[in-house]
Protein backbone atom coordinates (compact mmCIF):
# COMPACT_ATOMS: atom_id res chain seq x y z
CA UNK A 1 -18.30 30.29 -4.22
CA UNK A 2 -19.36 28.73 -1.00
CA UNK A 3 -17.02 25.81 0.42
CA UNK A 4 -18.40 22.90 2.07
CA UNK A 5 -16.92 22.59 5.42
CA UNK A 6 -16.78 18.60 6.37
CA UNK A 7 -17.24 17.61 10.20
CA UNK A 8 -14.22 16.18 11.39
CA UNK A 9 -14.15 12.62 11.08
CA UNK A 10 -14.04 10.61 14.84
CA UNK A 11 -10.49 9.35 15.35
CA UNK A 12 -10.77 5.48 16.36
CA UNK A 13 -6.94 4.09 18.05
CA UNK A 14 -6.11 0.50 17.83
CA UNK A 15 -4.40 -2.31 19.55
CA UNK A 16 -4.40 -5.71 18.42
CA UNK A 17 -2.94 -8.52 20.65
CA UNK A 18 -3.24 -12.10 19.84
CA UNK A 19 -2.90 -14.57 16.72
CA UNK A 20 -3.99 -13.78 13.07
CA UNK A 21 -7.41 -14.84 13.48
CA UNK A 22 -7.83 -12.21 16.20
CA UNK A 23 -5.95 -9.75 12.91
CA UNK A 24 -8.82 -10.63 10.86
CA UNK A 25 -11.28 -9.91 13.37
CA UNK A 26 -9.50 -6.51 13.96
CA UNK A 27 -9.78 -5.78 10.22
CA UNK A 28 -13.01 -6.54 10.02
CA UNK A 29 -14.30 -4.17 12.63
CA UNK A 30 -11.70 -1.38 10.79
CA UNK A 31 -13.40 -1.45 7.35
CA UNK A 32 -17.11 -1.48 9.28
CA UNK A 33 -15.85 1.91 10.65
CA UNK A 34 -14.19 3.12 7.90
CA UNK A 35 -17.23 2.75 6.37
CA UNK A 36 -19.09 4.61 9.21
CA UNK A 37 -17.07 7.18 8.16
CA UNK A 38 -14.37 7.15 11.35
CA UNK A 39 -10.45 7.52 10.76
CA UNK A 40 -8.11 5.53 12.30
CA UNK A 41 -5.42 7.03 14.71
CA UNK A 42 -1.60 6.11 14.82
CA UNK A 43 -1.48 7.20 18.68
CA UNK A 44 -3.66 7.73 21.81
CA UNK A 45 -3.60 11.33 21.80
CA UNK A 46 -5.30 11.58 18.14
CA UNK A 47 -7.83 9.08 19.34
CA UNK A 48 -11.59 9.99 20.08
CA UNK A 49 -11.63 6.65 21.88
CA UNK A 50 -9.21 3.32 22.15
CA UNK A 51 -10.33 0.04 20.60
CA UNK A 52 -8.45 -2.75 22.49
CA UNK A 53 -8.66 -6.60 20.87
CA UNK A 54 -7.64 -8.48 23.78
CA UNK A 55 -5.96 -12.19 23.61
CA UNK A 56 -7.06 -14.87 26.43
CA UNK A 57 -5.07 -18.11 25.62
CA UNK A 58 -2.71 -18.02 27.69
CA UNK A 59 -2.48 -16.55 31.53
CA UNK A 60 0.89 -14.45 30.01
CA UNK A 61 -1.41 -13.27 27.14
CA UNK A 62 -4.10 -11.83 29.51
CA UNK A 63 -1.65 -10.37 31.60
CA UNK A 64 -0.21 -8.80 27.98
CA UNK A 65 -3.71 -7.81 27.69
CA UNK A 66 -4.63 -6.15 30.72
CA UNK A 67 -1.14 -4.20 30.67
CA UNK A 68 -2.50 -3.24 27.13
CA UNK A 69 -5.90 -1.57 28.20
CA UNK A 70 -4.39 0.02 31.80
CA UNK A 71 -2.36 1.59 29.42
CA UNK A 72 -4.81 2.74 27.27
CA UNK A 73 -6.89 3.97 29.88
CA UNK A 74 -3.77 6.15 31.36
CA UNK A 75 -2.95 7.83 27.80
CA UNK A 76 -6.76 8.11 26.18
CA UNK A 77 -8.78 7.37 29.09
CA UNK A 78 -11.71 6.09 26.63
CA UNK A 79 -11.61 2.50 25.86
CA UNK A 80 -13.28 -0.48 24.18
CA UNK A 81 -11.95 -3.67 24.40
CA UNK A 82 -13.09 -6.84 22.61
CA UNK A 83 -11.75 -10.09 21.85
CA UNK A 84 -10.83 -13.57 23.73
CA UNK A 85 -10.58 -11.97 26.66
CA UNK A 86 -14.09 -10.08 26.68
CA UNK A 87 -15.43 -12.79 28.07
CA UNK A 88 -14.13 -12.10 31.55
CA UNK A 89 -15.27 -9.04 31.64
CA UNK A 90 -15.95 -8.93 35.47
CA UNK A 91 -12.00 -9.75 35.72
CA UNK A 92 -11.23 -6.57 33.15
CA UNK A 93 -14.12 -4.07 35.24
CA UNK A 94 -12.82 -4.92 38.38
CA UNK A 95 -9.39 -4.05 38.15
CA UNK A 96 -10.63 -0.82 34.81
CA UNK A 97 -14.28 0.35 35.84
CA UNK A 98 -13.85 3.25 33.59
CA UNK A 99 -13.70 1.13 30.72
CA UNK A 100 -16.36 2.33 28.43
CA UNK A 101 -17.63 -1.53 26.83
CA UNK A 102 -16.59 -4.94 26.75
CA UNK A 103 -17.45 -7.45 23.86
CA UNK A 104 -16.61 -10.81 23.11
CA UNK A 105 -14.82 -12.40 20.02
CA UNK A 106 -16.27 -12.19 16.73
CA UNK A 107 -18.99 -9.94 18.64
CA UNK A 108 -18.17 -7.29 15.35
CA UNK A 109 -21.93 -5.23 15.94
CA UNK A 110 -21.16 -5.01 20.16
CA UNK A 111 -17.92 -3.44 18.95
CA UNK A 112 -18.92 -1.28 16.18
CA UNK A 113 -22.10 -0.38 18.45
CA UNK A 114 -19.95 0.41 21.32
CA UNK A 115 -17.45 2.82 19.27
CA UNK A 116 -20.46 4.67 17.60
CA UNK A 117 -21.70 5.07 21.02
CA UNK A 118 -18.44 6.26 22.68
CA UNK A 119 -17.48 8.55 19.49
CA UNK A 120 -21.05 8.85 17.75
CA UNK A 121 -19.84 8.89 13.98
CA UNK A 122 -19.69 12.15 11.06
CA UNK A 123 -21.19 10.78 8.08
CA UNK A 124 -20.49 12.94 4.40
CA UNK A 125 -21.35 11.94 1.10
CA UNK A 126 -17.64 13.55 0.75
CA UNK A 127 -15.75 11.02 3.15
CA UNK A 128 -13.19 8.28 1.33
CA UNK A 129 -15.36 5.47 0.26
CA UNK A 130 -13.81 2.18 2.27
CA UNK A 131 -11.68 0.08 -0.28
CA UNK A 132 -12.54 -2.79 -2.43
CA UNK A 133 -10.41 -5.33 -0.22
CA UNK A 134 -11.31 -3.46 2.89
CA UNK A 135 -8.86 -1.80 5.44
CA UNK A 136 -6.09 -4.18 5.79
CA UNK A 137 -3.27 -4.15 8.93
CA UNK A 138 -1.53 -6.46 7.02
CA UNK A 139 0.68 -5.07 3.96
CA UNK A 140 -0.93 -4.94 0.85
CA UNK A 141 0.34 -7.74 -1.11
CA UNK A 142 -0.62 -10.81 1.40
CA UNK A 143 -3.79 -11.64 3.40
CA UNK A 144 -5.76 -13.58 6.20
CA UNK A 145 -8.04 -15.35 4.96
CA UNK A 146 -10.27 -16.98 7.34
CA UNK A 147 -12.52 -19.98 6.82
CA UNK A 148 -13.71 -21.05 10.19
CA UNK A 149 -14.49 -19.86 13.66
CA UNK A 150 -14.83 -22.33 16.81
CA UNK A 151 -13.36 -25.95 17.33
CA UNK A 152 -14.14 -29.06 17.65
CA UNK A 153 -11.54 -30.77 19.44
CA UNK A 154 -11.07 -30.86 23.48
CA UNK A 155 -7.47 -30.35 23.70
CA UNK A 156 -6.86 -30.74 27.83
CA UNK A 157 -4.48 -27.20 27.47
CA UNK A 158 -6.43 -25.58 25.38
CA UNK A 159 -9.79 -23.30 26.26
CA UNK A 160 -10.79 -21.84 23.10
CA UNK A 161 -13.82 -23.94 22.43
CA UNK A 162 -14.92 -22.79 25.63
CA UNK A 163 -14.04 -19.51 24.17
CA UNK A 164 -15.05 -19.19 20.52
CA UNK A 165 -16.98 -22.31 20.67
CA UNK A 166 -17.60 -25.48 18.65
CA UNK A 167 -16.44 -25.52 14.44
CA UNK A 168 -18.71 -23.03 12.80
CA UNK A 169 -17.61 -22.96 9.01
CA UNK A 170 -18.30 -20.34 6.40
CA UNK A 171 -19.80 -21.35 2.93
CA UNK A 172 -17.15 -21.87 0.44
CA UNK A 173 -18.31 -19.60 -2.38
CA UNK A 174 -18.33 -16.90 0.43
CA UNK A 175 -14.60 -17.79 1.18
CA UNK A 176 -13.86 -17.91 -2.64
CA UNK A 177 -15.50 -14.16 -3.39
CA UNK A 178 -13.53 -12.98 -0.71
CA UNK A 179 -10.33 -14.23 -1.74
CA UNK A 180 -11.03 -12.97 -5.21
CA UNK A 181 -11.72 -9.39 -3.85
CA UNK A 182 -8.48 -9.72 -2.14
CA UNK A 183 -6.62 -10.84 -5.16
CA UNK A 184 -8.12 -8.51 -7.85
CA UNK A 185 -6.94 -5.53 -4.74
CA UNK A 186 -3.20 -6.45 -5.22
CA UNK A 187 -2.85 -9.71 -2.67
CA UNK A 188 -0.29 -11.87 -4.04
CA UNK A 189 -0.70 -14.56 -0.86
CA UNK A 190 -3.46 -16.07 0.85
CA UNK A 191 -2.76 -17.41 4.27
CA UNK A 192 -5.71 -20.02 5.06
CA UNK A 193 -6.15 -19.85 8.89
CA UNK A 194 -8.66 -20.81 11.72
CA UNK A 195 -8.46 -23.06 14.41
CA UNK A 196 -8.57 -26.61 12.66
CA UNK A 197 -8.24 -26.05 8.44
CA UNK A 198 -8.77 -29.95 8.19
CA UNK A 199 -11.81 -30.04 9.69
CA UNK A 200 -13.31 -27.34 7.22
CA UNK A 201 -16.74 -28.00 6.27
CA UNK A 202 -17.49 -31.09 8.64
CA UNK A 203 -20.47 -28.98 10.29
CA UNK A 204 -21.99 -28.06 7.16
CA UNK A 205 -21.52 -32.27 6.24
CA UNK A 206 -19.30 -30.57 3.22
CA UNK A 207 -22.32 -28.92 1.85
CA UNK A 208 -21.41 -28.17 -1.86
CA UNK A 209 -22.40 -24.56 -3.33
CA UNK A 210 -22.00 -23.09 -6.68
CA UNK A 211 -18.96 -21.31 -7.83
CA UNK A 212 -17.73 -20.26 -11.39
CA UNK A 213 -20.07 -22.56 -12.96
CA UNK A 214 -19.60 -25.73 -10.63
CA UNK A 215 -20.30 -26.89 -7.58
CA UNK A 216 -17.34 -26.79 -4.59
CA UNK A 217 -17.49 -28.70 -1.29
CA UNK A 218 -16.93 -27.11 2.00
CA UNK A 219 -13.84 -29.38 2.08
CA UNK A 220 -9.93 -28.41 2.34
CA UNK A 221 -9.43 -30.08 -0.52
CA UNK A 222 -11.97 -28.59 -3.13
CA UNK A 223 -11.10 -24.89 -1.55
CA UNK A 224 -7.70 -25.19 -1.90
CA UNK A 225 -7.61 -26.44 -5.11
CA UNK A 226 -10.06 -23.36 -6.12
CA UNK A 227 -8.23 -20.95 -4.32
CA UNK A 228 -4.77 -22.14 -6.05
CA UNK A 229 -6.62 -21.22 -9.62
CA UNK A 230 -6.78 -17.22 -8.30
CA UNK A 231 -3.28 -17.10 -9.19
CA UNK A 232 -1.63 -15.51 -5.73
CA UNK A 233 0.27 -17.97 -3.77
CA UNK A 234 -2.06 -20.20 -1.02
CA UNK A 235 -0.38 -21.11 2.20
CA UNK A 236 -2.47 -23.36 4.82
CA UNK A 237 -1.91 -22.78 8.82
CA UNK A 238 -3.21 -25.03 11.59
CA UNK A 239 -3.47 -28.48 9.64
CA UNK A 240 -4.24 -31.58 11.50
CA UNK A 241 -2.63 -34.47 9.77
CA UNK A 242 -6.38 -36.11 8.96
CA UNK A 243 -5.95 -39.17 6.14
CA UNK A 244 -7.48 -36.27 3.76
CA UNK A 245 -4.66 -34.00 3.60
CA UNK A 246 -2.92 -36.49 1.31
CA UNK A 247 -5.13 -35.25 -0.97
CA UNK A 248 -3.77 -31.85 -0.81
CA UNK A 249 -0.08 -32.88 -1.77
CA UNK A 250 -1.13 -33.55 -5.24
CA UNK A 251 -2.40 -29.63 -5.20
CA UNK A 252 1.21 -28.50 -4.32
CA UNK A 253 2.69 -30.83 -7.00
CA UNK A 254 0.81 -28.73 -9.58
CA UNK A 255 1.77 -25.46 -8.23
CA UNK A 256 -1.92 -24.86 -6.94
CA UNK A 257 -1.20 -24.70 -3.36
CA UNK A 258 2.52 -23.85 -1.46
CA UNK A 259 4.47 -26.74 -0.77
CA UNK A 260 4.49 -25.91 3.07
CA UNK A 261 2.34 -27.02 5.77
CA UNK A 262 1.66 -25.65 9.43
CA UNK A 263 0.55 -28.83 11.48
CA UNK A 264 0.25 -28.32 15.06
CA UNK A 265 1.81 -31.92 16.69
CA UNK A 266 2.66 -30.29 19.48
CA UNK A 267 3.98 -33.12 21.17
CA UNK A 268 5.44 -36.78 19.42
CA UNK A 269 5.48 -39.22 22.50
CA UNK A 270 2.18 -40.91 22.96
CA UNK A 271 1.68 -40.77 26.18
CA UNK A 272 1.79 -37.25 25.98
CA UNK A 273 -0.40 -36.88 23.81
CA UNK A 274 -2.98 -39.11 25.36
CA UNK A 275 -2.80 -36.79 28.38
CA UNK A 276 -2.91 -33.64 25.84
CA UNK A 277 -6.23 -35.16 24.11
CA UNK A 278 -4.72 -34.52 20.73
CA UNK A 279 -6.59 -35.65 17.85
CA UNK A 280 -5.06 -38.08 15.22
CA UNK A 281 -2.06 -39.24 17.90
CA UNK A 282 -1.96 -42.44 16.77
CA UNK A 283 -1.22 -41.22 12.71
CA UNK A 284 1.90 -42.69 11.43
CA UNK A 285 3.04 -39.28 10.68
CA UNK A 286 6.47 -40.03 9.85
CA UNK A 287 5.76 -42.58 7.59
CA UNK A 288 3.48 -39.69 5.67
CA UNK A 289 6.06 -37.18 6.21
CA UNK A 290 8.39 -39.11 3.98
CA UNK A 291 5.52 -40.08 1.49
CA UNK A 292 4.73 -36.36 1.11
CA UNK A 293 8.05 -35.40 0.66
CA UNK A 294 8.32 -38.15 -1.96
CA UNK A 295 5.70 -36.45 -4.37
CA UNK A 296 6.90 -32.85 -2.99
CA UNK A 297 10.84 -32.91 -2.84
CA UNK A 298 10.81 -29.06 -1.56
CA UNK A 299 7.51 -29.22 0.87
CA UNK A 300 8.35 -27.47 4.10
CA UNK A 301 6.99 -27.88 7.53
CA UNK A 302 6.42 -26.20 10.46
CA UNK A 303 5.28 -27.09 13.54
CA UNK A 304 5.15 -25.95 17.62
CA UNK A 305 5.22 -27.94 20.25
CA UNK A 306 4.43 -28.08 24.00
CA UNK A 307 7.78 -28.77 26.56
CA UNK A 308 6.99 -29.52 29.97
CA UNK A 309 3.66 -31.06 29.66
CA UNK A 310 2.31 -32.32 33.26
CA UNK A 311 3.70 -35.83 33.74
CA UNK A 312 6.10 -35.28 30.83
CA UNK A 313 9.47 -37.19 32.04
CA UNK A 314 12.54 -36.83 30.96
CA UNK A 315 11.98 -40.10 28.48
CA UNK A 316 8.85 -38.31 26.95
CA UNK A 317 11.57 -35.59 26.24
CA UNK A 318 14.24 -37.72 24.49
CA UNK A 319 10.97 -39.25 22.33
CA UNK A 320 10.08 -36.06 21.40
CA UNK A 321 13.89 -35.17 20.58
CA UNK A 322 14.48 -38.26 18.65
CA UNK A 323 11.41 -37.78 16.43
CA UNK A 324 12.33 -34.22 15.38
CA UNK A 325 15.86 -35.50 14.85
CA UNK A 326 14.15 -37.69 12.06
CA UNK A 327 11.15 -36.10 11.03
CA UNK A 328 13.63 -33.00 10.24
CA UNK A 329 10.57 -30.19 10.29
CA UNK A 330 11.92 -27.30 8.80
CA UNK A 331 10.88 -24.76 10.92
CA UNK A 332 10.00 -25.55 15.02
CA UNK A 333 8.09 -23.30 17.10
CA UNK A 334 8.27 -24.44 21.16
CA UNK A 335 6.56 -23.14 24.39
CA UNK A 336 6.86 -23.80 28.02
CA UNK A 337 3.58 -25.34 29.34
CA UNK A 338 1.49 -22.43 31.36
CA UNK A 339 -0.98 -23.29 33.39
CA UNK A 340 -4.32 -21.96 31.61
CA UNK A 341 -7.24 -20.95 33.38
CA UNK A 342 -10.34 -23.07 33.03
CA UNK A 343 -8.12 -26.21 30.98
CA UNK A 344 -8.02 -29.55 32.12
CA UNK A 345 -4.22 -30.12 31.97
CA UNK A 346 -4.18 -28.08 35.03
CA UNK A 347 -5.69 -30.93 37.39
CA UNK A 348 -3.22 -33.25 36.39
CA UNK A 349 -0.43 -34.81 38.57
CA UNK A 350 3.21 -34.31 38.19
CA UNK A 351 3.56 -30.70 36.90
CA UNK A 352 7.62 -30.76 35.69
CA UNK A 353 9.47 -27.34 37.54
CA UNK A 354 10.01 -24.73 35.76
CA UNK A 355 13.78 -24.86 35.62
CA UNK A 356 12.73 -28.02 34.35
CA UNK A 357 11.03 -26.82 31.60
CA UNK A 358 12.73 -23.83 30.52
CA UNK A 359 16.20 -26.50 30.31
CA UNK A 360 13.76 -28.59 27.83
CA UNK A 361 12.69 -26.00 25.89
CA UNK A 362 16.49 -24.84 24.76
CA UNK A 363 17.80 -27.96 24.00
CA UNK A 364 14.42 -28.34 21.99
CA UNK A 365 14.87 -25.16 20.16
CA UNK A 366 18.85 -25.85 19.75
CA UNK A 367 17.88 -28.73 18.07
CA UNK A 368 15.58 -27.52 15.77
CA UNK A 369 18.33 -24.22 14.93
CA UNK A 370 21.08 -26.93 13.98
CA UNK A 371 18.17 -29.38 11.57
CA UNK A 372 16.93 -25.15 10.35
CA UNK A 373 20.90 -24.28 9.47
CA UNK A 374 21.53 -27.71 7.66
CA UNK A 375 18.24 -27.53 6.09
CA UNK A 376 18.99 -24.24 4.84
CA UNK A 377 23.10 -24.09 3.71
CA UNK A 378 21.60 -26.99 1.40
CA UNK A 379 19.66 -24.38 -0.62
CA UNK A 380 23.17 -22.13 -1.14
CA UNK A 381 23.44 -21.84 -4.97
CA UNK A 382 19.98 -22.79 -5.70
CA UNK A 383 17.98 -20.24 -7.45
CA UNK A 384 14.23 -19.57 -5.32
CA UNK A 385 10.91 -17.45 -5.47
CA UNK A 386 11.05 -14.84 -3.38
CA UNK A 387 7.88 -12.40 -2.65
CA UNK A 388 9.11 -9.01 -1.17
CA UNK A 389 8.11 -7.58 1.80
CA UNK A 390 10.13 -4.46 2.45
CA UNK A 391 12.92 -2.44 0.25
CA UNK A 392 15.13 -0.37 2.40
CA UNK A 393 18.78 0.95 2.45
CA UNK A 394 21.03 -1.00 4.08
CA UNK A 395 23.82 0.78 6.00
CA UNK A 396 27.68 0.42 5.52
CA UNK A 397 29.12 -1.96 7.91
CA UNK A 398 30.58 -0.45 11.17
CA UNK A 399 34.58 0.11 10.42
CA UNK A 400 35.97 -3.43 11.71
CA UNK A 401 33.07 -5.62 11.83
CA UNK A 402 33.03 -9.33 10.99
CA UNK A 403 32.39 -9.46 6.95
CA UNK A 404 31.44 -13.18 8.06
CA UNK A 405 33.62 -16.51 7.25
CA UNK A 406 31.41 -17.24 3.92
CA UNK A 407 32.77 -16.60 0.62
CA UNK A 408 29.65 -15.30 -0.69
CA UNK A 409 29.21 -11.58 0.62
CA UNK A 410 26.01 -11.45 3.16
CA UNK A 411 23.73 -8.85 1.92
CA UNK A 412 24.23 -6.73 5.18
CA UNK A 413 27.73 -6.35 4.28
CA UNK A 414 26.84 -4.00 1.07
CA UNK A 415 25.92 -0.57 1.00
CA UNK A 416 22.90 0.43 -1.08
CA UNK A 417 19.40 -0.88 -1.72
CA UNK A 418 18.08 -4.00 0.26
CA UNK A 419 15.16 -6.15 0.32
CA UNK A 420 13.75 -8.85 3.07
CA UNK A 421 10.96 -11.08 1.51
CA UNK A 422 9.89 -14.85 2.07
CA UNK A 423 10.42 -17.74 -0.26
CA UNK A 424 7.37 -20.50 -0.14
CA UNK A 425 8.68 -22.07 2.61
CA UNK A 426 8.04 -18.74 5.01
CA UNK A 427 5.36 -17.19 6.49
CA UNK A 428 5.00 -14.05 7.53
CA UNK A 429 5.96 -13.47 10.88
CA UNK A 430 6.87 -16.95 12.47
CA UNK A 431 9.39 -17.78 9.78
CA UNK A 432 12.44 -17.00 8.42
CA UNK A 433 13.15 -14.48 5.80
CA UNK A 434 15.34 -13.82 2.67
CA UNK A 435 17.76 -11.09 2.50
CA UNK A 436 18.65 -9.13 -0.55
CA UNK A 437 21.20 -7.32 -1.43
CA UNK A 438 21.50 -4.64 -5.49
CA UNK A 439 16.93 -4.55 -4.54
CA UNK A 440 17.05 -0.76 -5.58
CA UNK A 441 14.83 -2.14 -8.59
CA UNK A 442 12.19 -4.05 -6.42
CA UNK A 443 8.92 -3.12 -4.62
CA UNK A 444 6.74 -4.73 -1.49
CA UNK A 445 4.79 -7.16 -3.39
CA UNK A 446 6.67 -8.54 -6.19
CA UNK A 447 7.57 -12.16 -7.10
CA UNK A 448 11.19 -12.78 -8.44
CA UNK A 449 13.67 -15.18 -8.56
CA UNK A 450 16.81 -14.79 -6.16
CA UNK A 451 20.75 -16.68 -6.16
CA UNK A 452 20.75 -17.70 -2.57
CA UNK A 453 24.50 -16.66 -1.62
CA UNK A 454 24.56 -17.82 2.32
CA UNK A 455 22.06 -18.92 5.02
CA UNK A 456 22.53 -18.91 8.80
CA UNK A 457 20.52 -20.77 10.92
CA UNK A 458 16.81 -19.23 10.36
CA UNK A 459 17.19 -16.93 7.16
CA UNK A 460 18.76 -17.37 3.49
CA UNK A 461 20.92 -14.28 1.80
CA UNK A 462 20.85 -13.70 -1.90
CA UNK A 463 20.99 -10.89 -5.20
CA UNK A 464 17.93 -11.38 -7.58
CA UNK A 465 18.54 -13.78 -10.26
């Protein structure tokens, strides 16, 4: 009996640099090939051609970038390279004329167009169908889920309007099918991203569409509380503190939404943020912290901020100090001020030294470790959702070692079957995680209740409940 002898599929390599939303982007473009028929490569050498997604924030981040595609270039030698950073693409030829194409972000036919072109396709009615969900580079059980491209706001540090451009939002029953697809495929968490989740839906004037048998705004509010009814847990990134995201504390009350919010303050002192051109600076966000955390005992927040600001004196510091010291975020992401190119912050007088900046941003971050540890010892003895990430075995400890000065055992301290996963006050990535020790029983994706034993200053330690 005669065999049919498939082609061999073209071998597409990947290397994604940048934030989430540049992840979704990169999965996109994966399940397009996929469904072109191509394979994806774990290394250069198995690659018919090198698919770069570039980041272009910050000057470090190109640099990260470039680095990214020489290297490329020196082990494939055939490259593609999309993303932020496409759009200097005179910047990327001069100094890589063999690169094969350069797109923009969110450019997903330039990309796809340029692969087919460098490594023209092998379709078969006998090649693996793409799945449901699509290809994800995230594990299975949690997802990006994007709702916006673009921003509105002129931030003086920032270039990505200039970059992606003004808000562009997606229709909400589009956001809502996906989301379903994803949860039906085995996600058990959403994470809501793009570049300003309160302003959803203000460019579409919160055009309603139909959904389930009703009609649902293009409006944070009316997604989230949709999204919370899919039944996997919803977590929502980049949140400007707008009057309407009161309305979405109600949401985690019920258990629809994650008590946890990722707001973006980036600075507390108003004169900083004047000279930032931050939206909602004048918000009494304290005052709302404290109501919020009256209707949501266990809400957590996170939050990054800028150190070393132009003009930012050593007053504007102990502002910014003082604030965090009361608004007691529970988890504090900082960065050094760097010089962008293309933003308006970098015309403006009194740039603080570096040394000045990078003695800032420790005490900043020392702070925020000692509010993290006190924040978290108070959860010792508590019992917590935890979703799982990983299961692996955890190694003896060296003969000798420090078992630790808690009377509870630290997981790492036990021989046998652990687990790291995330409670609802983690995200993946940027937070801190919960370690398990007797997890021989558990798998990546599943929801159970954990005995927190210990906690250090970023991550709890527990046995399942």
């Amino acid at each position: 009996m005669e065999t049919t002898t498939l082609p061999r599929p073209p071998r597409v390599g990947l290397v994604s640099l940048g934030c989430p939303k540049a992840l979704v982007d990169s999965e996109r473009i994966i399940t397009k090939l996929r469904a072109d028929g191509y394979q994806m490569s774990p290394d250069y050498a198995g690659a018919d051609v090198v698919l770069v997604n570039t980041c272009g924030f910050l000057d470090s981040a190109k640099e990260e970038s470039l680095e990214a595609i020489g290297e490329a270039i020196a082990e494939n030698g055939r490259v593609v390279v999309t993303g932020c950073m496409g759009n200097e693409a005179e910047v990327i030829r001069k100094r890589f004329p063999d690169v094969l194409a350069i797109t923009g972000p969110q450019q997903y036919e330039e990309v796809v167009s340029a692969v087919h072109d460098a490594a023209p396709p092998a379709p078969s009615p006998y090649l693996d169908l793409v799945p449901e969900a699509g290809l994800k580079l995230t594990p299975r059980h949690y997802s990006y889920l994007k709702i916006s491209e673009g921003c509105n706001h002129r931030c003086s540090f920032c270039i990505i309007p200039s970059i992606r451009g003004d808000l562009v939002s997606r229709r909400p029953d589009a956001i809502l099918r996906e989301a379903e697809k994803l949860v039906e495929a085995g996600t058990k968490e959403l994470l809501v991203i793009s570049q300003d989740t309160s302003a959803y839906g203000v460019d579409i004037r919160h055009h309603p569409r139909m959904w389930k048998g009703h009609e649902v705004r293009a409006h944070m509010t009316d997604l989230s509380r949709e999204l919370g009814k899919l039944g996997a847990w919803v977590r929502l990134h980049y949140v400007y503190p707008y009057p309407h995201v009161d309305q979405v504390i109600p949401l985690m009350a019920e258990g629809l939404v994650l008590p946890y919010l990722d707001i973006p303050f980036q600075h507390a002192s108003p004169k900083v943020l004047r000279s930032m051109k931050r939206p909602a600076n004048e918000a009494k966000v304290l005052e709302r912290l404290k109501n919020w955390r009256s209707i949501v005992p266990d809400m957590a927040v996170r939050s990054s901020f800028v150190v070393g600001f132009p003009g930012e004196t050593e007053e504007d510091f102990q502002y910014l100090l003082t604030w965090l010291e009361e608004a007691q975020l529970d988890r504090v992401g900082a960065f050094k001020f760097e010089p962008v190119s293309g933003a308006a912050a970098n015309t403006l007088p009194d740039p603080v030294p570096e040394e000045g900046k990078q003695e800032r941003y420790e005490r900043v971050m020392a702070l925020s470790a000692r509010i993290s540890a006190e924040k978290l010892a108070a959860k010792v003895g508590k019992t917590i959702e935890v979703l799982i990430d990983r299961v692996d075995e955890v190694p003896p400890p060296e003969e000798g070692a420090d078992k630790g000065h808690f009377d509870a055992p630290h997981p790492q301290h036990h021989h046998g079957i652990g687990a790291t996963g995330r409670s609802k006050a983690d995200a993946p990535e940027i937070d801190g995680e919960v370690h398990l020790r007797d997890a021989g029983h558990l798998s990546p994706g599943d929801i159970v209740s954990v005995k927190i034993e210990d906690s250090d200053e970023h991550d709890l330690f527990g046995v399942p409940a």
